[in-house]
N, C-alpha and C. Protein backbone atom coordinates (compact mmCIF):
# COMPACT_ATOMS: atom_id res chain seq x y z
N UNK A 1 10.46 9.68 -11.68
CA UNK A 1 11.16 10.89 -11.34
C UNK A 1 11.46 10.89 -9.84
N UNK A 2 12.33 10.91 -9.34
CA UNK A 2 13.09 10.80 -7.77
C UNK A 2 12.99 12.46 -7.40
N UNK A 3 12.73 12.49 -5.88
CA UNK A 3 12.81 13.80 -5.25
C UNK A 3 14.01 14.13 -4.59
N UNK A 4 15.05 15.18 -4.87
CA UNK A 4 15.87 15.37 -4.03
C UNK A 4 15.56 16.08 -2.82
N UNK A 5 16.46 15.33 -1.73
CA UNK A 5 16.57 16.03 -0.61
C UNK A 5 17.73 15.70 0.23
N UNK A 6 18.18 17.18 0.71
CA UNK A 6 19.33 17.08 1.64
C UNK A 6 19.80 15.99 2.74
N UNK A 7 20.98 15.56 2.65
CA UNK A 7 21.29 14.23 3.61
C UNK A 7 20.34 14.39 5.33
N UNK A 8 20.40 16.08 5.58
CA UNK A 8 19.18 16.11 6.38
C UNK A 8 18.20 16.14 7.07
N UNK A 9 17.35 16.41 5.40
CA UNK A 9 16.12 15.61 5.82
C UNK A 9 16.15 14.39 4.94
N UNK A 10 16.45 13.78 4.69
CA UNK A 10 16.23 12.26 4.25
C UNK A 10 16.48 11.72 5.51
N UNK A 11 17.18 12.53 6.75
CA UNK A 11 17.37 11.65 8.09
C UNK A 11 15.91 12.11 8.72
N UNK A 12 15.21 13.31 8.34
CA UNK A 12 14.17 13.90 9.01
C UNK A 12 13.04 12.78 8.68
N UNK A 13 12.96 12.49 7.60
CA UNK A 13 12.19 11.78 6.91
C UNK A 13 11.98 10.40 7.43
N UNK A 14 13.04 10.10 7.22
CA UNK A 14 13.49 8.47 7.97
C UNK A 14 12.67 8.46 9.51
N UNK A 15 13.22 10.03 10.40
CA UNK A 15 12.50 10.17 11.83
C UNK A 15 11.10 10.28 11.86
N UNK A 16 10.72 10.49 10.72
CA UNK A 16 9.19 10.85 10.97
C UNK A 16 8.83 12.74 11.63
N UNK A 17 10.28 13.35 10.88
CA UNK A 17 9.47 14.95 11.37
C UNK A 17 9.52 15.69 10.24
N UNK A 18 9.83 15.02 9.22
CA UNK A 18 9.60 16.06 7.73
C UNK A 18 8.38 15.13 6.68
N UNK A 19 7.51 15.97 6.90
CA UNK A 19 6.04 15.24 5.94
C UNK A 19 5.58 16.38 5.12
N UNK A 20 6.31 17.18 4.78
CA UNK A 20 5.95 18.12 3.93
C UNK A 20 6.95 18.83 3.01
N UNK A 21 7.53 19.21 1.79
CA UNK A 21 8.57 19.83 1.44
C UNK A 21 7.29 21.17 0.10
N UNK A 22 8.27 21.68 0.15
CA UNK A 22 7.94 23.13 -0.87
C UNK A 22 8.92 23.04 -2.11
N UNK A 23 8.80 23.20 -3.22
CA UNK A 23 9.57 22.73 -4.35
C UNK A 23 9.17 24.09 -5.41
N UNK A 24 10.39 24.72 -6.20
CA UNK A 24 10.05 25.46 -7.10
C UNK A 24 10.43 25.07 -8.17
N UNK A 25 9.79 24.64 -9.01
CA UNK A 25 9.68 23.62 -10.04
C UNK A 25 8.53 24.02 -11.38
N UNK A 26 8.70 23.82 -12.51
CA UNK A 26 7.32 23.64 -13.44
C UNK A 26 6.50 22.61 -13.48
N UNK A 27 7.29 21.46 -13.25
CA UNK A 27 6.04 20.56 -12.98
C UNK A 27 5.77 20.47 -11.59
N UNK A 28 4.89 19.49 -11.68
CA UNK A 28 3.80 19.09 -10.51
C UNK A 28 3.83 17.86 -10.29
N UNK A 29 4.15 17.10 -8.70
CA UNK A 29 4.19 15.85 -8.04
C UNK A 29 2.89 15.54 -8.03
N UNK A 30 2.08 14.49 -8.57
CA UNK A 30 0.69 14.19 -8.22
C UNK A 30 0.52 13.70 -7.09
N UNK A 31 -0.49 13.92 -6.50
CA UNK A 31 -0.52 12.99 -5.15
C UNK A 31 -1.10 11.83 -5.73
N UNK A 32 -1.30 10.97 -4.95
CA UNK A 32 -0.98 9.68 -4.47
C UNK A 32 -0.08 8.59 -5.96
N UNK A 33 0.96 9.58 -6.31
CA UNK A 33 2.15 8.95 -6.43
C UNK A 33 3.31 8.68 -5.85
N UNK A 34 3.89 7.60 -5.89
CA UNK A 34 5.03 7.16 -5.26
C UNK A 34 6.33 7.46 -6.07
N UNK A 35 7.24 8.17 -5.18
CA UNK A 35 8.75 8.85 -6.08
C UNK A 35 9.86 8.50 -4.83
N UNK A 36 10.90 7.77 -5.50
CA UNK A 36 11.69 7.50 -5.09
C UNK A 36 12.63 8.85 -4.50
N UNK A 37 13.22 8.20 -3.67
CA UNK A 37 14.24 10.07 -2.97
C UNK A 37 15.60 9.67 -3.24
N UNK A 38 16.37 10.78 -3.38
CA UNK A 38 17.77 10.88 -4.04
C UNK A 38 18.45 12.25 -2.70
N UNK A 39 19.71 11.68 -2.41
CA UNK A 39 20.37 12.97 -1.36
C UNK A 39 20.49 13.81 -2.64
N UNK A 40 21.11 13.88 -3.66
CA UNK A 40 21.44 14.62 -4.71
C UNK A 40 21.77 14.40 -5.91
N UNK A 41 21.87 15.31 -7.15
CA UNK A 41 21.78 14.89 -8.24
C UNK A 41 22.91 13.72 -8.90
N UNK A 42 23.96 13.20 -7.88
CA UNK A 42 24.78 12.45 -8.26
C UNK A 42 24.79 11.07 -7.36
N UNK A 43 24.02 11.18 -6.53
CA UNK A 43 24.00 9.72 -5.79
C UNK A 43 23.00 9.11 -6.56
N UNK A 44 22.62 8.10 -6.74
CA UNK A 44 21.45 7.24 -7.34
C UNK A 44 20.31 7.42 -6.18
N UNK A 45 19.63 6.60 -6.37
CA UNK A 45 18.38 6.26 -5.75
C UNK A 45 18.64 5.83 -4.33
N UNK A 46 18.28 6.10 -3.01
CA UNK A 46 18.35 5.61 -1.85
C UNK A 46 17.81 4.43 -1.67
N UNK A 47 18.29 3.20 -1.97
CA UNK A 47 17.47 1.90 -1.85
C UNK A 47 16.69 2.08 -0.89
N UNK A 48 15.39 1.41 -0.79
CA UNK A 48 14.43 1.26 0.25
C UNK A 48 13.32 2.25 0.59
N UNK A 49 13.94 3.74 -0.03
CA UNK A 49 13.21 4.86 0.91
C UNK A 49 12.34 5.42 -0.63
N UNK A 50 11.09 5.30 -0.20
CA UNK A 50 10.04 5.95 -1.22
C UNK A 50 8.78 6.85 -0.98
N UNK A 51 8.64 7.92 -1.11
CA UNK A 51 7.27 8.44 -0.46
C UNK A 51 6.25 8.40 -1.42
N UNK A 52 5.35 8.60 -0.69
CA UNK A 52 3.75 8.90 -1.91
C UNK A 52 3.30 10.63 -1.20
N UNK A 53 3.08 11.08 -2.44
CA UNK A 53 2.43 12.73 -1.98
C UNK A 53 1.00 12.40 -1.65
N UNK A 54 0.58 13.10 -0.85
CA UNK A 54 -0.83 12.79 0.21
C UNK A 54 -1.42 14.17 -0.33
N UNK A 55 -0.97 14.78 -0.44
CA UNK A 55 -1.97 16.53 -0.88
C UNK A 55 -0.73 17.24 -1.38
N UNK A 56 -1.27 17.65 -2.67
CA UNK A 56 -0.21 18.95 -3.48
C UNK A 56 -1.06 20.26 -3.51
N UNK A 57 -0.60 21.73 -3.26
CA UNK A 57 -1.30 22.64 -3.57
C UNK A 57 -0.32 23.30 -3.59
N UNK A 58 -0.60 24.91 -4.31
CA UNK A 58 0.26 25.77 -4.92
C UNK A 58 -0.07 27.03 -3.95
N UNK A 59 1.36 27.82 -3.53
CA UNK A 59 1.33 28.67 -2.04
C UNK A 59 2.46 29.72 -2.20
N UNK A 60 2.27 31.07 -1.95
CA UNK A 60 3.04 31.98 -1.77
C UNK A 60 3.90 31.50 -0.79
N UNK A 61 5.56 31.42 -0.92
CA UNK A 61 6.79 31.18 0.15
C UNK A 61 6.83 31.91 1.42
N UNK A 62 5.69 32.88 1.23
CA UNK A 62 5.55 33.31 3.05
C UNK A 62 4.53 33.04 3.71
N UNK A 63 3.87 32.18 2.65
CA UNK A 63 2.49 32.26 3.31
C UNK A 63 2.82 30.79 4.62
N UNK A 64 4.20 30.43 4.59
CA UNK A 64 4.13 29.48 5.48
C UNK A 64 3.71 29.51 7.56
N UNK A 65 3.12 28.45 7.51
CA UNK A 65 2.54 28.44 8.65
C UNK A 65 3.41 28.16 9.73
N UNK A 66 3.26 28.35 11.45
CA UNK A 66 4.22 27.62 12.14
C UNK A 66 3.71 26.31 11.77
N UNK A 67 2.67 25.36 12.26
CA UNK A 67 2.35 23.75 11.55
C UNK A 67 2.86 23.58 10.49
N UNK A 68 3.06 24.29 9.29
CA UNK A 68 3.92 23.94 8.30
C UNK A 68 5.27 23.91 8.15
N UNK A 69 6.07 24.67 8.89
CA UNK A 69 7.38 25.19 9.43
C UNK A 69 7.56 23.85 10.39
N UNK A 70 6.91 23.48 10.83
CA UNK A 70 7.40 21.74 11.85
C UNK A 70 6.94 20.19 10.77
N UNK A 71 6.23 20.26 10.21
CA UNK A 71 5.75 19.38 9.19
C UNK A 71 7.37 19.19 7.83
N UNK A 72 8.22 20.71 8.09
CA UNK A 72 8.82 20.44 7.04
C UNK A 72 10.51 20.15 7.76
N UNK A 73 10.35 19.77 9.07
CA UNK A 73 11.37 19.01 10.02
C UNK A 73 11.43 19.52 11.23
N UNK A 74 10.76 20.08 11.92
CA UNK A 74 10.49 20.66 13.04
C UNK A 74 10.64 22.03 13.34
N UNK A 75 10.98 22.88 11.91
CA UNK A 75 11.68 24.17 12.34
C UNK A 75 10.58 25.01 12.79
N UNK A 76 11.16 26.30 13.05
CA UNK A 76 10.10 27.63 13.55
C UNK A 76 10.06 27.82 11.69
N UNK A 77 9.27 29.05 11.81
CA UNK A 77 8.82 29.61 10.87
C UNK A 77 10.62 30.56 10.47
N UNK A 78 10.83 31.27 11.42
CA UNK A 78 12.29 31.72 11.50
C UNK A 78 13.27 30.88 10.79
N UNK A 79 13.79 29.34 11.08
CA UNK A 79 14.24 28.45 11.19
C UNK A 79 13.85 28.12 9.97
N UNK A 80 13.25 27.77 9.26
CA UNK A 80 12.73 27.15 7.90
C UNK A 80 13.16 28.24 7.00
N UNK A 81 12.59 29.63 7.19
CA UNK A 81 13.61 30.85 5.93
C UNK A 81 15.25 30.51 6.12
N UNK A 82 15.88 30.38 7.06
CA UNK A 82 17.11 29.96 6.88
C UNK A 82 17.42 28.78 6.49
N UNK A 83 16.64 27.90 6.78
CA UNK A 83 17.15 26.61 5.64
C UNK A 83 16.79 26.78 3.88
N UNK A 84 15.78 27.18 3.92
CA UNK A 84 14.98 27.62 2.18
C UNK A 84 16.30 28.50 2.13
N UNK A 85 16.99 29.77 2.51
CA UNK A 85 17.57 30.57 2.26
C UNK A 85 19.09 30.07 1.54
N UNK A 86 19.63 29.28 2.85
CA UNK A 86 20.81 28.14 2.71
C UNK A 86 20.52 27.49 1.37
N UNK A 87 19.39 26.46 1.34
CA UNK A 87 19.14 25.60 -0.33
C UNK A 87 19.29 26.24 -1.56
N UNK A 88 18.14 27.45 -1.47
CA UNK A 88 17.99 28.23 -2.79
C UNK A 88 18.42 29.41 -2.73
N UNK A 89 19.28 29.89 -2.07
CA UNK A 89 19.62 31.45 -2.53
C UNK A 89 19.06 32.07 -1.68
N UNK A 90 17.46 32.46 -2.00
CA UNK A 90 17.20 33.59 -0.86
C UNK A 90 15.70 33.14 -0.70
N UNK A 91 15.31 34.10 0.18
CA UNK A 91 14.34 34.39 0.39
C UNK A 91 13.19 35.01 -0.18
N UNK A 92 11.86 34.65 -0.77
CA UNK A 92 11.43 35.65 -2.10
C UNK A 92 9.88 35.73 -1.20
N UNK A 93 9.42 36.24 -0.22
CA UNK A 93 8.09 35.85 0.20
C UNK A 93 6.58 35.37 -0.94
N UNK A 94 6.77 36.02 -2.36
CA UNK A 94 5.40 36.32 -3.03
C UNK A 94 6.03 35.21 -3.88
N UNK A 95 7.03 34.36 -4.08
CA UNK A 95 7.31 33.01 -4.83
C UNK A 95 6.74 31.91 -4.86
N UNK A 96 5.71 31.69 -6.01
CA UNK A 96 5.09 30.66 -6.08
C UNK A 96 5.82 29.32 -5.76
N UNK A 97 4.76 28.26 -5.05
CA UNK A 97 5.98 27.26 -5.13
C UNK A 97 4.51 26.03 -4.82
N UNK A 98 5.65 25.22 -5.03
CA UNK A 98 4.11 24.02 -4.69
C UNK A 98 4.91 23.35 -3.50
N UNK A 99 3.69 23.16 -2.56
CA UNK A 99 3.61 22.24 -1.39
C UNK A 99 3.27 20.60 -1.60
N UNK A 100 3.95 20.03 -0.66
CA UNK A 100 3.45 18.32 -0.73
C UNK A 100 3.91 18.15 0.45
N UNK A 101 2.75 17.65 0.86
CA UNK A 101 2.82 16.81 1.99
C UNK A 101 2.86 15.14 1.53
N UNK A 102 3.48 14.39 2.30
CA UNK A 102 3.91 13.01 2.24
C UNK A 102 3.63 11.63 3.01
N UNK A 103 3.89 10.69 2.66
CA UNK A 103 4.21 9.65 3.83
C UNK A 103 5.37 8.62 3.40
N UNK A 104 6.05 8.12 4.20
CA UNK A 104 7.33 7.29 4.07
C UNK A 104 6.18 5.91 3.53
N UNK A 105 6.40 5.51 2.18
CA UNK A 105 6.14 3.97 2.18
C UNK A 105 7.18 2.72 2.21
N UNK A 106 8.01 3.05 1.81
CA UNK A 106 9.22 2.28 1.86
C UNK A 106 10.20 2.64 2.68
N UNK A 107 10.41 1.96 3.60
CA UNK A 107 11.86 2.64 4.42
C UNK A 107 13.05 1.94 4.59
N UNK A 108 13.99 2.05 4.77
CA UNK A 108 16.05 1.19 4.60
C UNK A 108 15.55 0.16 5.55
């Protein structure tokens, strides 16, 4: 199963300032699996680029931290509701969602 993410952060990723994403989803990324990344549901697979989840846990959408707000590409806490806002629609603070933090194992 491949993770999408915006052209970006797949560049954030590549830099080494996005090691964490928030996903609202039914299933669950296990950690220390490896999932290939996709810009979107119509490009294929990004040759080369693969992460492994390092820690998954399940978190209210406001409960985000500033350290978590830079972990997920350097933003403020401010800065991160407007990107979540931009992706998904809106803003829901009490929205379950699951966290993963990451590491690049494969890179282009």
């Amino acid at each position: 199963m491949p993770i999408i993410f915006t052209p970006d952060h797949v560049k954030m990723i590549l830099d080494g300032k996005k090691t964490m994403t928030r996903r609202v989803h039914r299933y669950r990324l296990k950690e220390g699996n490896i999932y290939k990344v996709k810009k979107n549901w119509y490009i294929y697979y990004i040759p080369g680029l693969s992460i492994k989840v390092t820690h998954s846990i399940k978190q209210r959408l406001g409960d985000i931290t500033p350290e978590d707000a830079m972990k997920e590409g350097g933003y403020t806490v401010e800065e991160f509701k407007e990107i979540w806002t931009k992706i998904n629609g809106s803003w829901t603070p009490d929205l379950i969602v699951n966290v993963y933090e990451f590491e690049v194992v494969k890179k282009l």
